[in-house]
PDB file of N, CA and C in Angstrom:
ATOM      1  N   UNK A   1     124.534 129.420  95.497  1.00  0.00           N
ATOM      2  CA  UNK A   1     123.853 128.404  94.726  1.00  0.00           C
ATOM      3  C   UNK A   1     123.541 127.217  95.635  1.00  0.00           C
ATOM      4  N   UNK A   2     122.374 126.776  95.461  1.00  0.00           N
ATOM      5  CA  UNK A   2     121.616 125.851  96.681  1.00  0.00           C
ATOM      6  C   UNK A   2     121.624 124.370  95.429  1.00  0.00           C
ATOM      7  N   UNK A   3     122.557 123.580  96.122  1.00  0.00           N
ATOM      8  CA  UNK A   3     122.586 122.349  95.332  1.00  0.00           C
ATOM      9  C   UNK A   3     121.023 121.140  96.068  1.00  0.00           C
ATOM     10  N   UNK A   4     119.836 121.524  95.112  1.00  0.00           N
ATOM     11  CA  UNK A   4     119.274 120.356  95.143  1.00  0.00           C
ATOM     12  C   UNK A   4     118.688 118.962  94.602  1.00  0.00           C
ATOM     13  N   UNK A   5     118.978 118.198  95.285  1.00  0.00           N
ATOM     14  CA  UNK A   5     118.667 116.443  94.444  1.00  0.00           C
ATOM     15  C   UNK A   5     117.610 116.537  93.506  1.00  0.00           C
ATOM     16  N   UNK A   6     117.697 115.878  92.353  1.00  0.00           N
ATOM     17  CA  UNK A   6     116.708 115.611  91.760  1.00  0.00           C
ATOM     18  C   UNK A   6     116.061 114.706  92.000  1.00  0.00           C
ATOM     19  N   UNK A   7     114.317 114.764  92.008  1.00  0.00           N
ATOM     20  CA  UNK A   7     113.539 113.576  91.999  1.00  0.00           C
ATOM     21  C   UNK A   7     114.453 112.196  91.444  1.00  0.00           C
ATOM     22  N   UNK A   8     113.973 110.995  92.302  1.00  0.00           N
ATOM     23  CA  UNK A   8     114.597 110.242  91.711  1.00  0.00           C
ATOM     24  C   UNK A   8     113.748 108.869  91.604  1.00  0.00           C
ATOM     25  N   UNK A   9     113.733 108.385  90.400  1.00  0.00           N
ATOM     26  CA  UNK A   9     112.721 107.661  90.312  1.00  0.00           C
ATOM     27  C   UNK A   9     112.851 105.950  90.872  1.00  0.00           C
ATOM     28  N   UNK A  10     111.786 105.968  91.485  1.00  0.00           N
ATOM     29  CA  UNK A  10     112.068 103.980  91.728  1.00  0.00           C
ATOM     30  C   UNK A  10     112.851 103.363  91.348  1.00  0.00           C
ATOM     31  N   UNK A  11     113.568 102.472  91.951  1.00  0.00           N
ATOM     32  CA  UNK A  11     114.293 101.428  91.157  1.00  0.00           C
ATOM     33  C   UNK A  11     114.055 100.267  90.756  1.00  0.00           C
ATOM     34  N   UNK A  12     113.726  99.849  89.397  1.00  0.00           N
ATOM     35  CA  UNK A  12     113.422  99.168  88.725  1.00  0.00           C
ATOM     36  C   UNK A  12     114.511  98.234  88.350  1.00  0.00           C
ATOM     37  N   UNK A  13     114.123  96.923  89.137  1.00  0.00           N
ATOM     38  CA  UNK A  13     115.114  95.664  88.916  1.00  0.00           C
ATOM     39  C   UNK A  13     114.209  95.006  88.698  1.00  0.00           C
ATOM     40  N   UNK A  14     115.724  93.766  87.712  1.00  0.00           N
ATOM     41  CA  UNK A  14     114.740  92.590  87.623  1.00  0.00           C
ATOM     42  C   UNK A  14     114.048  91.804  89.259  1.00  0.00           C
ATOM     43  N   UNK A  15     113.164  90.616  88.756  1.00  0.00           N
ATOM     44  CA  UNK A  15     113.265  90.063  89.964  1.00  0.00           C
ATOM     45  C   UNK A  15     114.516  89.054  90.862  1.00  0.00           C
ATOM     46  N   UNK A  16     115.286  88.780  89.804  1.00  0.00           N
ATOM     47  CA  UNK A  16     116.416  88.142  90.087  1.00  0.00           C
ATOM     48  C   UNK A  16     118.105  88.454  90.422  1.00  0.00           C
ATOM     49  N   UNK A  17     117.372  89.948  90.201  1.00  0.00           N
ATOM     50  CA  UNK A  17     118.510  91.019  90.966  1.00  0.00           C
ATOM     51  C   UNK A  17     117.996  91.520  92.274  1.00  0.00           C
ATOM     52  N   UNK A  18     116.781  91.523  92.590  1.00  0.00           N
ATOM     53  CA  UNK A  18     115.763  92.335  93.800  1.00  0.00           C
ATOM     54  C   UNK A  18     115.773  90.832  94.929  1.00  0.00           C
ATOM     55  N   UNK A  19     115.933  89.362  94.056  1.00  0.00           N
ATOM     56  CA  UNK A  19     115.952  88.596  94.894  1.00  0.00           C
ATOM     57  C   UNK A  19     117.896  88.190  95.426  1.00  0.00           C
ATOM     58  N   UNK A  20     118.488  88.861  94.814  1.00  0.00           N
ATOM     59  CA  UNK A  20     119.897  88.549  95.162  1.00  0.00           C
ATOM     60  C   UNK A  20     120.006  89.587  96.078  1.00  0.00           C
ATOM     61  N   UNK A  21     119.295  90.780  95.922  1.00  0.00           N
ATOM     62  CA  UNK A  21     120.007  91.966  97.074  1.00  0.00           C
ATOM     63  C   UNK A  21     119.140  91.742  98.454  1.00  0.00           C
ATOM     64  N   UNK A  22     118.001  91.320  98.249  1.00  0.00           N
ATOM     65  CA  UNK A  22     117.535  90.424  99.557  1.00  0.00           C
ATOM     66  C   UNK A  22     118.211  89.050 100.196  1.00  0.00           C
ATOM     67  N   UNK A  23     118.709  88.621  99.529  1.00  0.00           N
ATOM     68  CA  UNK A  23     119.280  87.817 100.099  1.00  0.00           C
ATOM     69  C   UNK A  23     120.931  88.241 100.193  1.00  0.00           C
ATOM     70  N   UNK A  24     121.443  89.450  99.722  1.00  0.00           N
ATOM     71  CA  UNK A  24     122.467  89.779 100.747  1.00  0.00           C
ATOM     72  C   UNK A  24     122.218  90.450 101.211  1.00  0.00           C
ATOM     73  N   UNK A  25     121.454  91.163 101.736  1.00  0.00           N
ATOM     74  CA  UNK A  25     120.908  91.785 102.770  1.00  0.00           C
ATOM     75  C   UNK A  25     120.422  90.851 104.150  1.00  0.00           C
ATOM     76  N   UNK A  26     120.089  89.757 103.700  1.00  0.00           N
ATOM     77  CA  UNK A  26     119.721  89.246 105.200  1.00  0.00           C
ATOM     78  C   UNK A  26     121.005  88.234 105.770  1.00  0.00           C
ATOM     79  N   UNK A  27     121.830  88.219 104.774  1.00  0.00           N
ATOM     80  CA  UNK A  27     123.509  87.635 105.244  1.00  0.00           C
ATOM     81  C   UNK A  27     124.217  88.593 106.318  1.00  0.00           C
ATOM     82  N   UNK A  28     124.029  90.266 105.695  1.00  0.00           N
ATOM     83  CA  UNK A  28     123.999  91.209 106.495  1.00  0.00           C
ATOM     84  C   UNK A  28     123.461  91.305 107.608  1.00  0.00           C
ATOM     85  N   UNK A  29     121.943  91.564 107.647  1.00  0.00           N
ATOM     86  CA  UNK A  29     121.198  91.255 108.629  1.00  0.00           C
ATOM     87  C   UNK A  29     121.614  90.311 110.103  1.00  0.00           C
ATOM     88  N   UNK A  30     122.189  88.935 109.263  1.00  0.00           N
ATOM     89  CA  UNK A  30     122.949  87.897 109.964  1.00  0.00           C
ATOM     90  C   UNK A  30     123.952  88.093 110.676  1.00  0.00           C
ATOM     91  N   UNK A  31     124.608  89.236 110.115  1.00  0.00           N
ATOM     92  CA  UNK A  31     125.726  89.797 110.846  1.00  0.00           C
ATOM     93  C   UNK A  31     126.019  90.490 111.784  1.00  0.00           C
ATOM     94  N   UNK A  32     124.989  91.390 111.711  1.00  0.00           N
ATOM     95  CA  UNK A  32     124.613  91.922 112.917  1.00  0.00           C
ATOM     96  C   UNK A  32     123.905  91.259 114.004  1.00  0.00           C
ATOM     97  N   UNK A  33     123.162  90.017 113.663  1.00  0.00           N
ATOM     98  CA  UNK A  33     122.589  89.440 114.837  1.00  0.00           C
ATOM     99  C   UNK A  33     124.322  88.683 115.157  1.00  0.00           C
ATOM    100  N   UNK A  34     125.088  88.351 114.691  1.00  0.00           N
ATOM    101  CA  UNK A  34     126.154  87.668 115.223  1.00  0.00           C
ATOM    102  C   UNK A  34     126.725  88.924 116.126  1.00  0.00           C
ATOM    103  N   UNK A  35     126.770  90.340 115.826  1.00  0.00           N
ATOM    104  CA  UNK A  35     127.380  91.107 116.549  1.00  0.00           C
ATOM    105  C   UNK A  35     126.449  91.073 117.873  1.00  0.00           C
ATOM    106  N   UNK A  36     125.330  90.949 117.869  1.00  0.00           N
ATOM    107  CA  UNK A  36     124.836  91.429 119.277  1.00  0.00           C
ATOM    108  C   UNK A  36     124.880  90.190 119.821  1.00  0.00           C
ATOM    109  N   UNK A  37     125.020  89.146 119.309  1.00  0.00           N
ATOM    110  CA  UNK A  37     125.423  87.741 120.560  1.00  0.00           C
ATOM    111  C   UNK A  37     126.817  88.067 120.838  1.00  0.00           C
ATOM    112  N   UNK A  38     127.431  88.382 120.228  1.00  0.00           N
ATOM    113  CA  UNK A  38     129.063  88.726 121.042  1.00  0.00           C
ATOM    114  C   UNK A  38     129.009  89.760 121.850  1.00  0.00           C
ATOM    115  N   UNK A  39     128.072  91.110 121.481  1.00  0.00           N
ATOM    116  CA  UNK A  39     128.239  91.229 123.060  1.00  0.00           C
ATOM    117  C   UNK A  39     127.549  90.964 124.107  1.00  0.00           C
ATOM    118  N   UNK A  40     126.089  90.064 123.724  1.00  0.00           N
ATOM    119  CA  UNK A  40     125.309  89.659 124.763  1.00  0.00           C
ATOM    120  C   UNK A  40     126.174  88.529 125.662  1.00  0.00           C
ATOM    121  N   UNK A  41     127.207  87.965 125.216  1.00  0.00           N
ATOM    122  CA  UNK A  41     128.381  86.901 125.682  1.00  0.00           C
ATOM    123  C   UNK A  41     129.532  87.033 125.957  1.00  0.00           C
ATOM    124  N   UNK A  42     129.804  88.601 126.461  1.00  0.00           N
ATOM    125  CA  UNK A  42     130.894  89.194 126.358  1.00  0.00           C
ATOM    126  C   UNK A  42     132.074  89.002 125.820  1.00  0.00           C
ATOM    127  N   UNK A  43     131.902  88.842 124.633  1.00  0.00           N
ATOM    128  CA  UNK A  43     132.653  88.618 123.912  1.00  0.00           C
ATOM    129  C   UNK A  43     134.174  89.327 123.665  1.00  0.00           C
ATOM    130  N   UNK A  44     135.496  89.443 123.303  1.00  0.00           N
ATOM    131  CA  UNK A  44     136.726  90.273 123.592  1.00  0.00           C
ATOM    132  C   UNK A  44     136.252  91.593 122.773  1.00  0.00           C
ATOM    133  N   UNK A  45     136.913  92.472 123.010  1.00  0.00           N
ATOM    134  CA  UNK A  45     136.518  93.708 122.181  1.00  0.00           C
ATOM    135  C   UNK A  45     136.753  93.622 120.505  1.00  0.00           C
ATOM    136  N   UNK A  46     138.255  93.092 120.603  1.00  0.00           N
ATOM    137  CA  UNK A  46     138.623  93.010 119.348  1.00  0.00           C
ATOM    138  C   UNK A  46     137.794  92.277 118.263  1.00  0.00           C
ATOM    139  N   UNK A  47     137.253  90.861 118.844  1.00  0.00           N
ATOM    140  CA  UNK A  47     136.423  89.824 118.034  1.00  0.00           C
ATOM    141  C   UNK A  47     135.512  90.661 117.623  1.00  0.00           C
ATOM    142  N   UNK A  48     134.661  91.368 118.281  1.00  0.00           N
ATOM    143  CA  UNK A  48     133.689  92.352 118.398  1.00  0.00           C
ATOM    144  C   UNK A  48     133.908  93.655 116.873  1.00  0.00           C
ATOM    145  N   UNK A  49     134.934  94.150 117.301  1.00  0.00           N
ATOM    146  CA  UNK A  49     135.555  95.269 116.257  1.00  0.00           C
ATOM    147  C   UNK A  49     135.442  94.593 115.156  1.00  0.00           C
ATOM    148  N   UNK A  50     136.719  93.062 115.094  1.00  0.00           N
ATOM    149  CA  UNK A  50     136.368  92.373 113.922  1.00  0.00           C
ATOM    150  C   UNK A  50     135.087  92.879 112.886  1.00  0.00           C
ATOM    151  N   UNK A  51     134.386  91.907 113.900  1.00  0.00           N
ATOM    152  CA  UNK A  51     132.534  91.567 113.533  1.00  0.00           C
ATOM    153  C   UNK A  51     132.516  93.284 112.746  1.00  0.00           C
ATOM    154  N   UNK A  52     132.302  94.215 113.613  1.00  0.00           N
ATOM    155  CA  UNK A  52     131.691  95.236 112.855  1.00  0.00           C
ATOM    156  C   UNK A  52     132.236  95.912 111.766  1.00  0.00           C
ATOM    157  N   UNK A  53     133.883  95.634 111.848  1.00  0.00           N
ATOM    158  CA  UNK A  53     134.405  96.294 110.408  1.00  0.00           C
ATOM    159  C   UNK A  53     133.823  95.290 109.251  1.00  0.00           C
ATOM    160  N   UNK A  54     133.580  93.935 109.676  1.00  0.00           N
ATOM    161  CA  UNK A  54     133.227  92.882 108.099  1.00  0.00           C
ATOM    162  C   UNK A  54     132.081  93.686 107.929  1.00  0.00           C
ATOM    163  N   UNK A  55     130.855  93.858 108.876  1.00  0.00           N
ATOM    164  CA  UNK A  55     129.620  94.068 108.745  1.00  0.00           C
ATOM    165  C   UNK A  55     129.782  95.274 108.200  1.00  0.00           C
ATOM    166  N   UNK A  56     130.329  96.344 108.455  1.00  0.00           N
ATOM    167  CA  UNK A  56     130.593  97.781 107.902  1.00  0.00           C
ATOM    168  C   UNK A  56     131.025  97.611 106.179  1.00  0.00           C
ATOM    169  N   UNK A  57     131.833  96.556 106.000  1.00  0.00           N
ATOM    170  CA  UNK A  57     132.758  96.231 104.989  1.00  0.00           C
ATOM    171  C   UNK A  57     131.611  95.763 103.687  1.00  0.00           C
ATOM    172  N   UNK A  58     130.937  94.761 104.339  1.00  0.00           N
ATOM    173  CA  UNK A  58     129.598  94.216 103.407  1.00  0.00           C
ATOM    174  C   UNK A  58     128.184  95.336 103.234  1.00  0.00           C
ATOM    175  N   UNK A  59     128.067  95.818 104.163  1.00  0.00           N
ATOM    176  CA  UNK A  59     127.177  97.260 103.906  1.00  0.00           C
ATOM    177  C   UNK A  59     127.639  98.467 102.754  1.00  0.00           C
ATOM    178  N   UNK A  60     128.864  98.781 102.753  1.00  0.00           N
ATOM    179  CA  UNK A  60     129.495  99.341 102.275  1.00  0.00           C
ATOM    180  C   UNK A  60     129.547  98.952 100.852  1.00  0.00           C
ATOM    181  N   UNK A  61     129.898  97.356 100.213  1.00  0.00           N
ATOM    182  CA  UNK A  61     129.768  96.870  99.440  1.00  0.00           C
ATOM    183  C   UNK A  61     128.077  96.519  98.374  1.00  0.00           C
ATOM    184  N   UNK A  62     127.506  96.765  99.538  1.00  0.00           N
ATOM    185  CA  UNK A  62     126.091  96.766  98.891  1.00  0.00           C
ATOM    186  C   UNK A  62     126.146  98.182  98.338  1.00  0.00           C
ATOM    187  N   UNK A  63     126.445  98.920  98.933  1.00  0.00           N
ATOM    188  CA  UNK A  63     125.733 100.355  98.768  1.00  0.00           C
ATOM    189  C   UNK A  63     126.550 100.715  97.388  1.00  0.00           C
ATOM    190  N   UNK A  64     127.822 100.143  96.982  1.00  0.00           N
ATOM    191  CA  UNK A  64     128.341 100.550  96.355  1.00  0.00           C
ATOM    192  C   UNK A  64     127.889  99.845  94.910  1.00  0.00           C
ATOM    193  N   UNK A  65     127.656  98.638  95.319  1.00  0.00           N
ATOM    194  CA  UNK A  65     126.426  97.945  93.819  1.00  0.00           C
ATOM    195  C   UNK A  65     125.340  98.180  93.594  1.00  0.00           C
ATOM    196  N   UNK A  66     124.391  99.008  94.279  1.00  0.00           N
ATOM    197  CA  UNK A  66     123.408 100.053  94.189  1.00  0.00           C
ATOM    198  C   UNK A  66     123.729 101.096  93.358  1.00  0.00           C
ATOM    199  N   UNK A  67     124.569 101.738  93.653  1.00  0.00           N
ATOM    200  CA  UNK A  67     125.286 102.986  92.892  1.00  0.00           C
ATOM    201  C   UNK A  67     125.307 102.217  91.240  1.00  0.00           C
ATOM    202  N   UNK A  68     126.088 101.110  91.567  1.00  0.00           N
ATOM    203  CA  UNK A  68     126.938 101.181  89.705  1.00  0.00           C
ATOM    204  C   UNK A  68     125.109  99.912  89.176  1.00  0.00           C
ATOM    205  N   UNK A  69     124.165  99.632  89.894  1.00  0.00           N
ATOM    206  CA  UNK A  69     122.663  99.652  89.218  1.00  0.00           C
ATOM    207  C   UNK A  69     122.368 100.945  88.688  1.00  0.00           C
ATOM    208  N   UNK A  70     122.338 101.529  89.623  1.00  0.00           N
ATOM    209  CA  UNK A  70     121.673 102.844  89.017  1.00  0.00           C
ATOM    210  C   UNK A  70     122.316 103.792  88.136  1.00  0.00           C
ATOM    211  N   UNK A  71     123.283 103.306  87.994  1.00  0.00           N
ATOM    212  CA  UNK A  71     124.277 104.010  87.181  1.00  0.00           C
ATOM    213  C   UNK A  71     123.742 103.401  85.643  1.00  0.00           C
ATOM    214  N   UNK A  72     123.941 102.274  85.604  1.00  0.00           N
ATOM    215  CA  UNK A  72     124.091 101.466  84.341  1.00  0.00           C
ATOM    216  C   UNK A  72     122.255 101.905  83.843  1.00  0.00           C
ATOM    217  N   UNK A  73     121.406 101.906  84.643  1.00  0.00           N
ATOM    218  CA  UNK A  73     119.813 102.280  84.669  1.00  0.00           C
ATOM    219  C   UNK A  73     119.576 103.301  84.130  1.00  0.00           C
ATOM    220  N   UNK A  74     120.750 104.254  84.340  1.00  0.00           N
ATOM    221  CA  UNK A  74     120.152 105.940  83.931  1.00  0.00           C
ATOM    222  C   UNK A  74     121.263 105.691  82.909  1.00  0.00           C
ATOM    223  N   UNK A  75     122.250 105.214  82.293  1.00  0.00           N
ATOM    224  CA  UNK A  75     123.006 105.502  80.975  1.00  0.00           C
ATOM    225  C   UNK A  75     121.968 104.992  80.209  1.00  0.00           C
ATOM    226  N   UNK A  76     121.095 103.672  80.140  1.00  0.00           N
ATOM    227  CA  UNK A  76     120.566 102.762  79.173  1.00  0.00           C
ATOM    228  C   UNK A  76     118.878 104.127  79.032  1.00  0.00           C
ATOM    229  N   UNK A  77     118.712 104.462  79.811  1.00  0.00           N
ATOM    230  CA  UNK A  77     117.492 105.162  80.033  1.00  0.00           C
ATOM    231  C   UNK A  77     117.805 106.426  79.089  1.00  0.00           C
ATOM    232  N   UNK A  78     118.836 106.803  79.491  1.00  0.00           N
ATOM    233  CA  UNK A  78     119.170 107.877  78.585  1.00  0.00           C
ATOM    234  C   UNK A  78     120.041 107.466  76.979  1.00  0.00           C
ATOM    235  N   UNK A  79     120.246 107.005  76.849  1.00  0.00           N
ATOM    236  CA  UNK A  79     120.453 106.412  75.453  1.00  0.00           C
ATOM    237  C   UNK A  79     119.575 105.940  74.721  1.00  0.00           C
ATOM    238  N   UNK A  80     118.066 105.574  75.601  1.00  0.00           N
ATOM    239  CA  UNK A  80     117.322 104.864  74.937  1.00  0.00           C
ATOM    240  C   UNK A  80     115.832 105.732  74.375  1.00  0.00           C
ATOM    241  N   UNK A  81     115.916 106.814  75.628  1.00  0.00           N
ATOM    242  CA  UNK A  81     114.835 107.603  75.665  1.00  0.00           C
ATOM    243  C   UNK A  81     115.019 109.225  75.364  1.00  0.00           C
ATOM    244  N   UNK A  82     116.330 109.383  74.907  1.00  0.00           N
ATOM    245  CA  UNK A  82     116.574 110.775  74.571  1.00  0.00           C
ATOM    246  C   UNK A  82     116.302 111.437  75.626  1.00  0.00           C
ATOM    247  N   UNK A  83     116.606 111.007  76.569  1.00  0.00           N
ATOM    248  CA  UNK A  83     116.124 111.902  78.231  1.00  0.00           C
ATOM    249  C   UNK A  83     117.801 112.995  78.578  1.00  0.00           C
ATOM    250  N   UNK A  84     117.300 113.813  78.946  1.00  0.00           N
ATOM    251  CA  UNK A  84     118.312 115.126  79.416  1.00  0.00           C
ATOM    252  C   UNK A  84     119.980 114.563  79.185  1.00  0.00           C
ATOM    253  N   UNK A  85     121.031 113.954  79.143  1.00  0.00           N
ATOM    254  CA  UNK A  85     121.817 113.367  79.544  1.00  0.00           C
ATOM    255  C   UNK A  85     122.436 114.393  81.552  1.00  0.00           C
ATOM    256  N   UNK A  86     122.175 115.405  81.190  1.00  0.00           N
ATOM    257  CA  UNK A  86     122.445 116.345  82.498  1.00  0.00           C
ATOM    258  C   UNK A  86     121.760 116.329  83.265  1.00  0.00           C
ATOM    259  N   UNK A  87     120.692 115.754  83.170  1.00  0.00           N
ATOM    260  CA  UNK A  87     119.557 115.371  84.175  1.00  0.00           C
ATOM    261  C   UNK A  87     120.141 113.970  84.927  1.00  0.00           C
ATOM    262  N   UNK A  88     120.606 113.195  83.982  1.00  0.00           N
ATOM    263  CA  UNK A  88     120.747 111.887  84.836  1.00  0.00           C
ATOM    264  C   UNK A  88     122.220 111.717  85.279  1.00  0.00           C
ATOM    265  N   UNK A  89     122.855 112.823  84.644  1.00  0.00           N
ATOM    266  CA  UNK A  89     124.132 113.071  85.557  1.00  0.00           C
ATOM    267  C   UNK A  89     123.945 113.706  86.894  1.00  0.00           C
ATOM    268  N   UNK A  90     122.930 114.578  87.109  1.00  0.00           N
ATOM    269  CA  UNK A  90     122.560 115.351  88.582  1.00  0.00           C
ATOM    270  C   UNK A  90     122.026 114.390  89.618  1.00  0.00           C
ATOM    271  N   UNK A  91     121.419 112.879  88.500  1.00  0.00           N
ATOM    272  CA  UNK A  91     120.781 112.143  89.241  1.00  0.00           C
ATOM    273  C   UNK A  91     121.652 111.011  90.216  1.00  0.00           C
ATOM    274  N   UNK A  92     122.775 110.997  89.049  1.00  0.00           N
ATOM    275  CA  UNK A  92     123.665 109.736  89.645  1.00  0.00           C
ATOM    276  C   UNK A  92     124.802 110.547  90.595  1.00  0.00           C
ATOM    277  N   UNK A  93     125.201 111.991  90.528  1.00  0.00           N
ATOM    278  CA  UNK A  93     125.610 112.504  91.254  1.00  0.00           C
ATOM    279  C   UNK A  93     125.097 112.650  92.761  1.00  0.00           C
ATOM    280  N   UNK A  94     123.748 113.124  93.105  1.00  0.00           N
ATOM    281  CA  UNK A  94     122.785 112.919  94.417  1.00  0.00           C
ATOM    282  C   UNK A  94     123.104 111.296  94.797  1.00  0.00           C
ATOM    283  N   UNK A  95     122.737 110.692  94.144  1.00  0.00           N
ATOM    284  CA  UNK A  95     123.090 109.150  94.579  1.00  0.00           C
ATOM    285  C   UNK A  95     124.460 108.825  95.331  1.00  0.00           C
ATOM    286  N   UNK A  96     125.463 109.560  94.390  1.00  0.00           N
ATOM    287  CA  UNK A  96     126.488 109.147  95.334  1.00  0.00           C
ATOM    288  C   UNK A  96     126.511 109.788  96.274  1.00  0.00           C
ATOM    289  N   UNK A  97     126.793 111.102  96.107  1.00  0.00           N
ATOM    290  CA  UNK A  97     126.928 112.201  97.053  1.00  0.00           C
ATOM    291  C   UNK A  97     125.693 111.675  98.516  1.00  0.00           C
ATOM    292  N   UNK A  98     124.920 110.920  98.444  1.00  0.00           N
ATOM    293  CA  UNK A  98     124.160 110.540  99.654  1.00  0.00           C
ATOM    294  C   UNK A  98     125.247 108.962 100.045  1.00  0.00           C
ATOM    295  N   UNK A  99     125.785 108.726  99.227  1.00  0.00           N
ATOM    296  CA  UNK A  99     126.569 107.247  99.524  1.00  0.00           C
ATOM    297  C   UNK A  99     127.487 108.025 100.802  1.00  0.00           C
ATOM    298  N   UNK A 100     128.310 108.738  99.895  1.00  0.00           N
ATOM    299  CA  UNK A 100     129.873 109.407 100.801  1.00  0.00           C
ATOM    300  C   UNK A 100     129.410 110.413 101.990  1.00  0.00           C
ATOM    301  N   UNK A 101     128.243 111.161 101.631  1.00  0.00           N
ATOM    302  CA  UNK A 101     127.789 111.299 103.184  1.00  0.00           C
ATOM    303  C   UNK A 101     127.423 110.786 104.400  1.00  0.00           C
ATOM    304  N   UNK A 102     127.179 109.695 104.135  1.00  0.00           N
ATOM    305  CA  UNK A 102     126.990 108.236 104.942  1.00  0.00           C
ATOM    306  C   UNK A 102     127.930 108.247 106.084  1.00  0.00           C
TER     307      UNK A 102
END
């Protein structure tokens, strides 16, 4: 049996959720430019490690409030629209299952 993803449709946020994940995204962003001045300044290894487990730590944290959007997106979708309920379980399953493959 060949497990494949279901289409998955756009994600539809407000604008005031699309403008909060841009703007932690470029805090992120920020973080990584702080990692490459530490080592453009040779910075100690450890400070360095630091830097990338936070940055790993806040990536990680996004990805994981992505998940429980789209989660909460496909329960309301399917409660609202009589849509498959097993459909949007295959859907939020692919979602993660691409998180933990990461």
């Amino acid at each position: 049996m060949v497990f494949r993803e279901p289409e998955v449709p756009p994600m539809q946020t407000s604008e005031e959720t699309k403008k909060a994940q841009v703007n932690r995204l470029r805090r992120i962003e920020g973080q990584v430019r702080g990692l490459q001045r530490l080592i453009e300044d040779d910075n100690d290894c450890v400070d360095v490690l630091t830097q990338v487990s936070a940055t790993t730590r806040a990536l990680e944290s996004f990805a994981i409030q992505l998940v429980e959007q789209h989660l909460q997106a496909c329960v309301r979708e399917a409660s609202q629209d009589g849509v498959d309920p097993e459909a949007k379980v295959m859907e939020i399953t692919a979602a993660i299952a691409r998180l933990v493959r990461s």
